[in-house]
C-alpha atoms as a PDB file:
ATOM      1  CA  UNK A   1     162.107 123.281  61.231  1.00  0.00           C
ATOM      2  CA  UNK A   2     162.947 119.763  62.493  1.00  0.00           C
ATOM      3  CA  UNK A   3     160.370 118.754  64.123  1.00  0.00           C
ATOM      4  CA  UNK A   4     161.956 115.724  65.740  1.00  0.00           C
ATOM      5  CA  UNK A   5     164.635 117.639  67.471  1.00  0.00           C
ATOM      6  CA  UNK A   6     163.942 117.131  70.447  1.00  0.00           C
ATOM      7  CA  UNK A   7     163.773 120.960  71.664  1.00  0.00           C
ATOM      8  CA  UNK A   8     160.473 120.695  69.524  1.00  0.00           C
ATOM      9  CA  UNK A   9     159.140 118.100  71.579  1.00  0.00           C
ATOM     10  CA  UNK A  10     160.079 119.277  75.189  1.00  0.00           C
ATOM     11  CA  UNK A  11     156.393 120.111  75.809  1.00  0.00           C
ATOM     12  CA  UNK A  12     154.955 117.006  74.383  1.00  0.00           C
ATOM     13  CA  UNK A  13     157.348 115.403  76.670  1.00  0.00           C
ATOM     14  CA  UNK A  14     156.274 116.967  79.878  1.00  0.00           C
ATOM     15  CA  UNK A  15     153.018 116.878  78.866  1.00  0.00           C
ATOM     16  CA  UNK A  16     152.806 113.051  78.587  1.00  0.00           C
ATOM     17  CA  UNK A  17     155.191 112.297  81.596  1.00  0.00           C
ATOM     18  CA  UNK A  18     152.889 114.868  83.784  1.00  0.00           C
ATOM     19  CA  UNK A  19     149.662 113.187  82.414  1.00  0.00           C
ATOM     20  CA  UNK A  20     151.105 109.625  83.048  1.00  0.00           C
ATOM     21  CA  UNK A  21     152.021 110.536  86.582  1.00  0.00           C
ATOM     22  CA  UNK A  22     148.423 112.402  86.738  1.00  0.00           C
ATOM     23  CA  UNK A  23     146.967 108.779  85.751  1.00  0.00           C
ATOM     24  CA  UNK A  24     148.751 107.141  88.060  1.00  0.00           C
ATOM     25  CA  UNK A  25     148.156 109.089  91.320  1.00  0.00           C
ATOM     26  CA  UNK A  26     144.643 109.909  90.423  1.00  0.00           C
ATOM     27  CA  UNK A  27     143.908 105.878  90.147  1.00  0.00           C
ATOM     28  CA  UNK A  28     146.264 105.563  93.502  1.00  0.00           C
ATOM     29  CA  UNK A  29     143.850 107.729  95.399  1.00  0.00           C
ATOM     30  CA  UNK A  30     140.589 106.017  93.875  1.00  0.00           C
ATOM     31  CA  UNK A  31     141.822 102.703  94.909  1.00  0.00           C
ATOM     32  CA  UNK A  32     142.873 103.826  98.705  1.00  0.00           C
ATOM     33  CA  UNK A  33     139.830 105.409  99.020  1.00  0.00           C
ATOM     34  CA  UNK A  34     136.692 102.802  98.005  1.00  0.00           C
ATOM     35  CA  UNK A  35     139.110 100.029  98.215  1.00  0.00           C
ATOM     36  CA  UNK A  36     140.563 100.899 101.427  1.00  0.00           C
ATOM     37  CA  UNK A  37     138.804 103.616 102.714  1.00  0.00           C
ATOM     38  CA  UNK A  38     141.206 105.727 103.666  1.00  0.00           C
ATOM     39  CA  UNK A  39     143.141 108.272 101.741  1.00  0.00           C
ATOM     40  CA  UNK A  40     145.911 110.532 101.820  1.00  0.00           C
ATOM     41  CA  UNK A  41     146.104 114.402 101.735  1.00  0.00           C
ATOM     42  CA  UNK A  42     148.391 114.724  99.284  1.00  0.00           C
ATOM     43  CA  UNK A  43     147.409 113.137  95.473  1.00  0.00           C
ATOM     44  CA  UNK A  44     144.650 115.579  95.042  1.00  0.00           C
ATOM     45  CA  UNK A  45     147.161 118.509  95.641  1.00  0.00           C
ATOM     46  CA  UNK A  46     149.270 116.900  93.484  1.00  0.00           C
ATOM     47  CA  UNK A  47     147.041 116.167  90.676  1.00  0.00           C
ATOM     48  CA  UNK A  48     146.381 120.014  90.746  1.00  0.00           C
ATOM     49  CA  UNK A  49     149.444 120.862  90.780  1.00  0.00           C
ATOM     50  CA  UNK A  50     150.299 118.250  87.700  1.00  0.00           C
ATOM     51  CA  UNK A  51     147.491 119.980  85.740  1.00  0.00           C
ATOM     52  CA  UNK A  52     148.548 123.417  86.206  1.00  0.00           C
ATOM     53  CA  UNK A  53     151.566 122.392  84.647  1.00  0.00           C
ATOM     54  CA  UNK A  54     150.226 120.097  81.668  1.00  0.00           C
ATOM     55  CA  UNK A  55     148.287 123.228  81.198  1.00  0.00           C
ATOM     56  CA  UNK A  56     151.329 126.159  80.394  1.00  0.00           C
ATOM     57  CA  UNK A  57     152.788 123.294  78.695  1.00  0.00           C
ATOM     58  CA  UNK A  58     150.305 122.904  76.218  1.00  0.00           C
ATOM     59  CA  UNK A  59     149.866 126.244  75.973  1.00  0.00           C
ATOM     60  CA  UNK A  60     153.131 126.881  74.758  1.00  0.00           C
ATOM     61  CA  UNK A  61     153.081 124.117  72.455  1.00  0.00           C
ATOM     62  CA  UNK A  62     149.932 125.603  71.280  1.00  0.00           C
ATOM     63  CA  UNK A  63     152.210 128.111  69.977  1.00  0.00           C
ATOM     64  CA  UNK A  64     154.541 125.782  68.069  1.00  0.00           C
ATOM     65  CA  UNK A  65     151.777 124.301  66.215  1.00  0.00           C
ATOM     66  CA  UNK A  66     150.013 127.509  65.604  1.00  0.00           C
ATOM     67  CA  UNK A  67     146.857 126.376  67.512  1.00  0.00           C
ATOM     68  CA  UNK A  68     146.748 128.822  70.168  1.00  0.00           C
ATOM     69  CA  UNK A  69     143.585 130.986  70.298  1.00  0.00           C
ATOM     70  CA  UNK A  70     143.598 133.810  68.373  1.00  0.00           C
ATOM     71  CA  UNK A  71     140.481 135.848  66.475  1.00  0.00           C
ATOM     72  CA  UNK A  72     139.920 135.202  63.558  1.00  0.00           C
ATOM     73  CA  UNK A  73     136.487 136.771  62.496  1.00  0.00           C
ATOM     74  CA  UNK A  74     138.879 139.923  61.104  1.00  0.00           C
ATOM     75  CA  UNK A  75     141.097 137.664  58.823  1.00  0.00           C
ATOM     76  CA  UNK A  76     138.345 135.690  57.466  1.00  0.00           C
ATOM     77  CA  UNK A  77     136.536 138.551  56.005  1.00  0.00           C
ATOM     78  CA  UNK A  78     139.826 139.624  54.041  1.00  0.00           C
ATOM     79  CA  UNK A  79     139.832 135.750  53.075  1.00  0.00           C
ATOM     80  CA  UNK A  80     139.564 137.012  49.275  1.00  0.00           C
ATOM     81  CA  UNK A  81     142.480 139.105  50.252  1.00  0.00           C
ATOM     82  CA  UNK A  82     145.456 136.887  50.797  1.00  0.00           C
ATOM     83  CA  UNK A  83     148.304 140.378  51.624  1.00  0.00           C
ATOM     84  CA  UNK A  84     145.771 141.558  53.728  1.00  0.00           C
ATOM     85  CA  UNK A  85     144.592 137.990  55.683  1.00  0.00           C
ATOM     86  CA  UNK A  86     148.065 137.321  55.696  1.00  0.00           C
ATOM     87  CA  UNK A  87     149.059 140.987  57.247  1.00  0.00           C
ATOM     88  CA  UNK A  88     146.577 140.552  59.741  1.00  0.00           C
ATOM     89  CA  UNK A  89     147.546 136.820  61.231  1.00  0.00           C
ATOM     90  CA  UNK A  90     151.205 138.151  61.625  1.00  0.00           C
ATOM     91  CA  UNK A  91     149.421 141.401  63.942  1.00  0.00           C
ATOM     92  CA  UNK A  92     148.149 138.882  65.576  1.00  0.00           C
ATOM     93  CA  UNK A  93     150.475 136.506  65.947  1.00  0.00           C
ATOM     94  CA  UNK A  94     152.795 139.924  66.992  1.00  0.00           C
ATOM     95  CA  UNK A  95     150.186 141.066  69.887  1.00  0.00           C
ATOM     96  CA  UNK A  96     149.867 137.384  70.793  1.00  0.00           C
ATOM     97  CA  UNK A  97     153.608 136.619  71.506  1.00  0.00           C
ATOM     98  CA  UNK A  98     154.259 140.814  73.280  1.00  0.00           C
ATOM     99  CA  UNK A  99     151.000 139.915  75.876  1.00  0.00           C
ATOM    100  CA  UNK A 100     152.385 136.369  76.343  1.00  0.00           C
ATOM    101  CA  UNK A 101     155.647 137.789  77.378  1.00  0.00           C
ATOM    102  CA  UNK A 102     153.664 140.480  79.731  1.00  0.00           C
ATOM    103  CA  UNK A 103     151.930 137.758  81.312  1.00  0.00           C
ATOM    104  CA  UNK A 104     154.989 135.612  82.061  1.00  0.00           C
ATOM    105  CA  UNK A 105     156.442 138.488  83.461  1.00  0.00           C
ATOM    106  CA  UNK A 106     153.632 139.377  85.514  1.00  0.00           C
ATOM    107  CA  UNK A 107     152.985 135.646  86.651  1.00  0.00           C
ATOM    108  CA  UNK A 108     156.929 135.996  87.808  1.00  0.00           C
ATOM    109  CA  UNK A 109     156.913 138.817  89.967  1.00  0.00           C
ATOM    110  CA  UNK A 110     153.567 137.140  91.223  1.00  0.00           C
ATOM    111  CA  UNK A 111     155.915 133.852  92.044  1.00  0.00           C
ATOM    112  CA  UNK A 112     158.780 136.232  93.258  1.00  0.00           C
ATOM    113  CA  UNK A 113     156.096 137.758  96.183  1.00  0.00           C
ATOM    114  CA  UNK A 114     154.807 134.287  97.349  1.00  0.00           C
ATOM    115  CA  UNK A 115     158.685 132.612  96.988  1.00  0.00           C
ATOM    116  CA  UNK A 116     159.472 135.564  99.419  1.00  0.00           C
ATOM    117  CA  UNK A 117     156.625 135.008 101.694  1.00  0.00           C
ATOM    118  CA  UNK A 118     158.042 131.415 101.892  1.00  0.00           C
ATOM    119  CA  UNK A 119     154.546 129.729 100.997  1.00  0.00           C
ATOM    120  CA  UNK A 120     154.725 125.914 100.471  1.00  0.00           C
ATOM    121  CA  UNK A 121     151.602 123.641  99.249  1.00  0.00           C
ATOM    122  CA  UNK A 122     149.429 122.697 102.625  1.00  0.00           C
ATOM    123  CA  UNK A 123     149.534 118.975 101.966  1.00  0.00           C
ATOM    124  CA  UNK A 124     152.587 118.500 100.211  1.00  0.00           C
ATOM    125  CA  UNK A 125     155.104 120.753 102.266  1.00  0.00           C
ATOM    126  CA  UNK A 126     158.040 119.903 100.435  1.00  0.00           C
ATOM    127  CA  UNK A 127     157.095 121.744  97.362  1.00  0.00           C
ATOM    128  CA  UNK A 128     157.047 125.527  97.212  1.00  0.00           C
ATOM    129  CA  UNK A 129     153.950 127.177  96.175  1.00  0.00           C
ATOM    130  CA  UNK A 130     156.013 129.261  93.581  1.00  0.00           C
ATOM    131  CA  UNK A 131     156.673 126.195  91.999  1.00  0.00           C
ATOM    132  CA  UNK A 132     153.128 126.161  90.332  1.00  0.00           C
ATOM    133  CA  UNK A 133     153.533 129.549  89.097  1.00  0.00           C
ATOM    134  CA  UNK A 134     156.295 128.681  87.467  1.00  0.00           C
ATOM    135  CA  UNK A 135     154.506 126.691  85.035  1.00  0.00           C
ATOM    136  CA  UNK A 136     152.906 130.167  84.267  1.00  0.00           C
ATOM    137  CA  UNK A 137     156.163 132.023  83.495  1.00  0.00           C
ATOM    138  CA  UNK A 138     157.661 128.948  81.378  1.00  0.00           C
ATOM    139  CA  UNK A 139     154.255 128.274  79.634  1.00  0.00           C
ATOM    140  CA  UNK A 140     153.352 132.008  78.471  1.00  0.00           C
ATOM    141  CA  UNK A 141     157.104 133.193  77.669  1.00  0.00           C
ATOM    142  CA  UNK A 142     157.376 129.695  75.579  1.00  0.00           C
ATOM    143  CA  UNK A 143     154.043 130.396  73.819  1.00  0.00           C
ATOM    144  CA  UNK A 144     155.838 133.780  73.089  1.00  0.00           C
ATOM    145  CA  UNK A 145     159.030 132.318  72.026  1.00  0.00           C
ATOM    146  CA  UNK A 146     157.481 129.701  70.051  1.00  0.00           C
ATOM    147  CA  UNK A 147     155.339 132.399  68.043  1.00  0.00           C
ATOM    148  CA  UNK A 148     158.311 134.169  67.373  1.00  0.00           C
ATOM    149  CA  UNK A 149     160.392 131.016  66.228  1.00  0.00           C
ATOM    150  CA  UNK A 150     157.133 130.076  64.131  1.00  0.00           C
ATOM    151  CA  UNK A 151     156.691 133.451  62.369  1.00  0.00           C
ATOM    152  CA  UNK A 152     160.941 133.505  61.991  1.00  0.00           C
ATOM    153  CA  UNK A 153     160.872 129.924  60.075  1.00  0.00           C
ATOM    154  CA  UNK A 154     158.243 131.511  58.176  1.00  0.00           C
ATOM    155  CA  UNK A 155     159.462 134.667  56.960  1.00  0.00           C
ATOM    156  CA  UNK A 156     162.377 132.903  55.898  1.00  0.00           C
ATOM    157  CA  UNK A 157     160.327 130.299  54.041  1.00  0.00           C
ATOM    158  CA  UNK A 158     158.564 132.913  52.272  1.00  0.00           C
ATOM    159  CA  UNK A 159     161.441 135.078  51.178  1.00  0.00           C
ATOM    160  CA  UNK A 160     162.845 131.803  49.815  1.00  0.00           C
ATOM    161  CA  UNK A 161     160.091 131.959  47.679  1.00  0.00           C
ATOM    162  CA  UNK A 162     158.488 128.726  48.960  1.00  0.00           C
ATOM    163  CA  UNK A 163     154.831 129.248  50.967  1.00  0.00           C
ATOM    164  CA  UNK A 164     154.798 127.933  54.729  1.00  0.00           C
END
């Protein structure tokens, strides 16, 4: 896997454009509001918002990077078993990647109902409320996607002959 392309780094990029933004506003609304003393209705929303978002995005690169929470307690105790620690990681890694694609399926008909509804954030109209669950959908079906495309790389590694 080339971990350069820059497909592999689409979360790492949102993540640090979000967080810059995030740094920005959040040191915005500080300085309006002891400097000031006044402040607006709107950076706190949209620091929330922003952190929804860095959140699904990390999750799914979680996935890439195989850091995503999984147990483990099972696996280690076959430790002196490699087939069997392996065999268990990839049942894991399997149930891990079906329930993130429930969830992201769940989170959208969630987003479809309040899109519907016509709901918009209370102090930053201009931005639909389904927006934010958005990150939801994108974050748990690319956790999904990026355990499958994990596993795939590594299955092929191994019937190459070469350990990944």
């Amino acid at each position: 896997m080339n971990k350069n392309a820059f497909y592999n780094n689409i979360e790492r990029y949102m993540i640090i454009g979000m967080f810059t933004v995030m740094i920005v506003v959040c040191a915005f609304n500080v300085f309006t509001r002891f400097v000031l003393h006044f402040t607006l209705p709107w950076p706190e929303q949209l620091v929330r918002y922003l952190l929804v978002w860095i959140s699904f995005a990390g999750i799914s690169w979680g996935g890439m990077i195989d850091v995503h929470m999984k147990v483990t307690a099972v696996s280690l105790l076959t430790k002196k078993h490699p087939k069997v620690f392996e065999n268990i990681l990839v049942i894991g890694d399997a149930v891990t990647a079906v329930y993130a694609f429930y969830l992201s399926y769940r989170i959208a008909l969630f987003a479809r109902m309040i899109a519907q509804k016509g709901q918009i954030l209370s102090a930053i109209p201009w931005i639909p409320k389904w927006t934010m669950y958005l990150a939801g959908v994108l974050g748990m079906a690319g956790l999904g996607i990026r355990i499958i495309e994990r596993r795939v790389i590594w299955f092929a590694a191994k019937r190459k002959g070469g350990e990944k």
